[in-house]
C-alpha atoms as a PDB file:
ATOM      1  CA  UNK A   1      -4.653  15.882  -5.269  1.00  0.00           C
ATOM      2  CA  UNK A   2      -7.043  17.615  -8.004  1.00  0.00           C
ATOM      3  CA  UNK A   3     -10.325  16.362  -7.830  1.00  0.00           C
ATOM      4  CA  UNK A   4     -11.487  14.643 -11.144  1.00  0.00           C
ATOM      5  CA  UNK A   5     -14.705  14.220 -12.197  1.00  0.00           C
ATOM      6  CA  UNK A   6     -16.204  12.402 -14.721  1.00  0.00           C
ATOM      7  CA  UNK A   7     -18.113  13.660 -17.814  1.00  0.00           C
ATOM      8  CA  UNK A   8     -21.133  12.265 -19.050  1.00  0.00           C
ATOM      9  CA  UNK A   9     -22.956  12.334 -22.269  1.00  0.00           C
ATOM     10  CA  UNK A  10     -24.924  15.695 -23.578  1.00  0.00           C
ATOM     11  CA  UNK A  11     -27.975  13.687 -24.616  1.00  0.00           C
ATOM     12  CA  UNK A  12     -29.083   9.505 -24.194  1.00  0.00           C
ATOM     13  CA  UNK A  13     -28.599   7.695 -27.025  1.00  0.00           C
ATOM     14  CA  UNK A  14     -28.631   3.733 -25.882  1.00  0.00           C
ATOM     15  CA  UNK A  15     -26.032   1.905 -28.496  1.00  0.00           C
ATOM     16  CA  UNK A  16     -28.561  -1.343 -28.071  1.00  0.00           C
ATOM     17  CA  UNK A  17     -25.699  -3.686 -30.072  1.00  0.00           C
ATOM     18  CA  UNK A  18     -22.595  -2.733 -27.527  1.00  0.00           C
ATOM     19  CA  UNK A  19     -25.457  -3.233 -24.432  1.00  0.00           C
ATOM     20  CA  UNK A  20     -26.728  -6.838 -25.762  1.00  0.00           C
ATOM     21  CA  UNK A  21     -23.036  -7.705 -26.550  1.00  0.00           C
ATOM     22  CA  UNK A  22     -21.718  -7.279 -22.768  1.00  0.00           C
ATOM     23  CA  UNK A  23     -24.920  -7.988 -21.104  1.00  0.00           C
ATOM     24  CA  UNK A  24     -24.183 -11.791 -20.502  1.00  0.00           C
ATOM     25  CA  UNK A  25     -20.546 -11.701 -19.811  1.00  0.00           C
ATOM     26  CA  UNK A  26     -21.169  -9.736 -16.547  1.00  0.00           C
ATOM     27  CA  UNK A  27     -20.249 -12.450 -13.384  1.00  0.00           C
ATOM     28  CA  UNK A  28     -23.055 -12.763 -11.369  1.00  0.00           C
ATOM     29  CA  UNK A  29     -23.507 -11.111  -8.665  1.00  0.00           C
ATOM     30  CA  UNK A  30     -22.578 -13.402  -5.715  1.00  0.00           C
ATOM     31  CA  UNK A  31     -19.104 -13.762  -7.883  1.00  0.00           C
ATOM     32  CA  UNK A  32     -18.714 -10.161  -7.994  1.00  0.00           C
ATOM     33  CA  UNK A  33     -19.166  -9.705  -4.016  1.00  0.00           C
ATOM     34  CA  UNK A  34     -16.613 -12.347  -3.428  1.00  0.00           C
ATOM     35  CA  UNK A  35     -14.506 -10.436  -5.767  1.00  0.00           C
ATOM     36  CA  UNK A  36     -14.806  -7.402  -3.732  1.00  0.00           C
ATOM     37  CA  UNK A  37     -14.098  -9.105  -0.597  1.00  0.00           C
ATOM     38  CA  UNK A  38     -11.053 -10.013  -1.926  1.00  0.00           C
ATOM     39  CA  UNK A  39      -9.829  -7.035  -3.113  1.00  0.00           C
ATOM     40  CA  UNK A  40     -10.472  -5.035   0.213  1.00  0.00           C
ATOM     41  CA  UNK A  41      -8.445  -7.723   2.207  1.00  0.00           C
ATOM     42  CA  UNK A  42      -5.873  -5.583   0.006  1.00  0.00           C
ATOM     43  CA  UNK A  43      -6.721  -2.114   1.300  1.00  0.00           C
ATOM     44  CA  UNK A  44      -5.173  -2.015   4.687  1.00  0.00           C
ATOM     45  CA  UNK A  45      -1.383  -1.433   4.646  1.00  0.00           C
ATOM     46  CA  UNK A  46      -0.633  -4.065   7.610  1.00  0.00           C
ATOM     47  CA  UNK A  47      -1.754  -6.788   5.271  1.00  0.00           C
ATOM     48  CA  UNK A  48       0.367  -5.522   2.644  1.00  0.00           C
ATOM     49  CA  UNK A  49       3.271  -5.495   5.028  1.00  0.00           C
ATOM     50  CA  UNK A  50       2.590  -9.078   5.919  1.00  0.00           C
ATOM     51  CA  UNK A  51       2.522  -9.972   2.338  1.00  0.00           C
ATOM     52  CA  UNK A  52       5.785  -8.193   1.375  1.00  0.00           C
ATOM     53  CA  UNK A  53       7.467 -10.373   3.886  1.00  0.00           C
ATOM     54  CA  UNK A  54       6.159 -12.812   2.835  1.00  0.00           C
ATOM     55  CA  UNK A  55       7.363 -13.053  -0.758  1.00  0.00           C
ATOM     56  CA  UNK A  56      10.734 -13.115   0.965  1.00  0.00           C
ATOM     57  CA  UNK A  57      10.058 -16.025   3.062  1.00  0.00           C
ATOM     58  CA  UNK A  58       8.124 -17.829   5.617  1.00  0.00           C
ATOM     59  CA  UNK A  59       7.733 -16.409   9.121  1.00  0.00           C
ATOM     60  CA  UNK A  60       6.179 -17.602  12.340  1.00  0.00           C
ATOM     61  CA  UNK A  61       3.893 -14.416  14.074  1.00  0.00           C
ATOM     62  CA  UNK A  62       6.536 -13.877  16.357  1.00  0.00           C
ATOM     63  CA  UNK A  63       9.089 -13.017  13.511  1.00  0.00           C
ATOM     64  CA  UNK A  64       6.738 -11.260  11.476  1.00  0.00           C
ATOM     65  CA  UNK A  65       5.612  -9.174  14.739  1.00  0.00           C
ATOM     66  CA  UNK A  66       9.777  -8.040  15.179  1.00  0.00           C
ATOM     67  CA  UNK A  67      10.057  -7.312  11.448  1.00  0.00           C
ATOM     68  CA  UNK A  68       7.310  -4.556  11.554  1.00  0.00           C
ATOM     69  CA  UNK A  69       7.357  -3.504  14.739  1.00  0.00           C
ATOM     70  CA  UNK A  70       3.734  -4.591  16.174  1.00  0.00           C
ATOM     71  CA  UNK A  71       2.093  -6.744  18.726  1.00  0.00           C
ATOM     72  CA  UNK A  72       2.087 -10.733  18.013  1.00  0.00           C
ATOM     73  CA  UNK A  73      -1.831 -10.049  18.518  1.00  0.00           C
ATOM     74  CA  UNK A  74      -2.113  -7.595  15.919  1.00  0.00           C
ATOM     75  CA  UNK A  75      -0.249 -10.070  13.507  1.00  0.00           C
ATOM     76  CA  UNK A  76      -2.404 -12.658  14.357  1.00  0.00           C
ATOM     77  CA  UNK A  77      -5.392 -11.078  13.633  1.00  0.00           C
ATOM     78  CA  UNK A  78      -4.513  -9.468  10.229  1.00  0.00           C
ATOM     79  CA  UNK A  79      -3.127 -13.314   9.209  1.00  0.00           C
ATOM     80  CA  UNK A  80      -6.813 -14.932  10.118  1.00  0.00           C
ATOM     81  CA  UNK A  81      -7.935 -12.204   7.654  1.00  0.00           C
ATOM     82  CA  UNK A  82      -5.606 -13.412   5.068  1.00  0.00           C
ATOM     83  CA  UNK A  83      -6.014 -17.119   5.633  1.00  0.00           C
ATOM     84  CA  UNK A  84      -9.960 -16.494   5.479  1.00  0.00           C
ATOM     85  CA  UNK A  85      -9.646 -15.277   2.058  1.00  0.00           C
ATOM     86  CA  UNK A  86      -6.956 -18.096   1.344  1.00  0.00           C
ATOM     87  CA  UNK A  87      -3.780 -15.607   0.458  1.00  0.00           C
ATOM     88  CA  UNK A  88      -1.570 -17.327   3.125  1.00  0.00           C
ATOM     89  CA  UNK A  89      -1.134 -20.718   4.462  1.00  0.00           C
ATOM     90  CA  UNK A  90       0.550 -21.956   7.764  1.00  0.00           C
ATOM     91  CA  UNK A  91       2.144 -25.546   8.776  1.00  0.00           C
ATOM     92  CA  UNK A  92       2.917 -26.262  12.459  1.00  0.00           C
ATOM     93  CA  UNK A  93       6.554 -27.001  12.959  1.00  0.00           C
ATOM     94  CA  UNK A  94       6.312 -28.338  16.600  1.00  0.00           C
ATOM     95  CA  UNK A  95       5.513 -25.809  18.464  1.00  0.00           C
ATOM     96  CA  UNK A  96       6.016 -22.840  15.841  1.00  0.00           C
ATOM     97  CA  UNK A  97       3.778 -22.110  13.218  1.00  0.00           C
ATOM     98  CA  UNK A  98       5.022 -20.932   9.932  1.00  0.00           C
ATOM     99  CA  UNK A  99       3.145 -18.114   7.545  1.00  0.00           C
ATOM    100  CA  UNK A 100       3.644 -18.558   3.993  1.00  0.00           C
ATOM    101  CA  UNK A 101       1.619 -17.003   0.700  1.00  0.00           C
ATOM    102  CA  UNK A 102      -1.148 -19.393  -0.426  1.00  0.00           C
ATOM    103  CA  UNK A 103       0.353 -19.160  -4.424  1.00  0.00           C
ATOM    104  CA  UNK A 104       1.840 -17.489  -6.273  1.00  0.00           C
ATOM    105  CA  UNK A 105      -0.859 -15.602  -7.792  1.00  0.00           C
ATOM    106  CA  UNK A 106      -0.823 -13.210  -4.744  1.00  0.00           C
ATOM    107  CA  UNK A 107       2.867 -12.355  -5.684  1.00  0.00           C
ATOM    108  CA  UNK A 108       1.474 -11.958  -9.734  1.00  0.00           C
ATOM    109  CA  UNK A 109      -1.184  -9.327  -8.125  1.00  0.00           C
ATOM    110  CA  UNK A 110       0.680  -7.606  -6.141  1.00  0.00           C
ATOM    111  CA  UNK A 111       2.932  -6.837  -8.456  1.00  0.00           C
ATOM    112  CA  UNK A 112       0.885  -5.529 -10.969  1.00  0.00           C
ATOM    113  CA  UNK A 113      -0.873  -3.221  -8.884  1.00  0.00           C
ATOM    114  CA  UNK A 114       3.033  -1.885  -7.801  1.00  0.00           C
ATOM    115  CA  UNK A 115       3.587  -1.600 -11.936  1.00  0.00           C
ATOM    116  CA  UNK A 116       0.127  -0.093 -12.151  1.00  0.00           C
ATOM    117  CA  UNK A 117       1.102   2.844  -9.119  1.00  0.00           C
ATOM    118  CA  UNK A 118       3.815   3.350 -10.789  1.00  0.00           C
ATOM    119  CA  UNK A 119       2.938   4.153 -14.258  1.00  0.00           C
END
């Protein structure tokens, strides 16, 4: 992969109406770390697995572990990650408990970031 880098200006000029117009429309900052935080829980490929079965349909950890070929433990982990930052839900079915994506906005983002790889 060529390394890009990005150009800057040849001299400072400040465009004072563009700064004023955007300056209080940036979230604050405490919205902006959550933001973050919810974006990296996107940045490890187990958690996109998880997800990706998950848009087919629910799954205890013990399915989920036998559909990608890890420990229950590992699953486990990764879905207290995910539940944390409220992209899955469970419900106890006896003694089984079943994984399934919070809403559907996790699908809608997923998605787009597939359509945006693939442009």
């Amino acid at each position: 992969m060529k390394k890009m880098e990005a150009e800057c200006c040849d001299t400072v000029h400040i465009h004072e109406e563009l700064v004023h117009k955007v300056e209080g429309h940036i979230p604050d900052e405490e919205v902006l770390k959550d933001l973050a935080d919810f974006f990296k829980v996107f940045a490890d490929t187990t958690r996109i697995r998880i997800l990706c079965v998950l848009f087919q349909t629910e799954m205890c950890v013990c399915d989920l572990a036998q559909v990608l070929g890890m420990t229950q433990s590992a699953i486990s982990h990764q879905l207290r990650l995910l539940k944390q930052m409220k992209l899955v839900k469970n419900r106890r079915e006896g003694k089984t408990v079943f994984y399934s994506l919070a809403d559907s906005h996790i699908q809608t983002i997923m998605n787009q970031g597939m359509e945006h790889i693939s442009e």
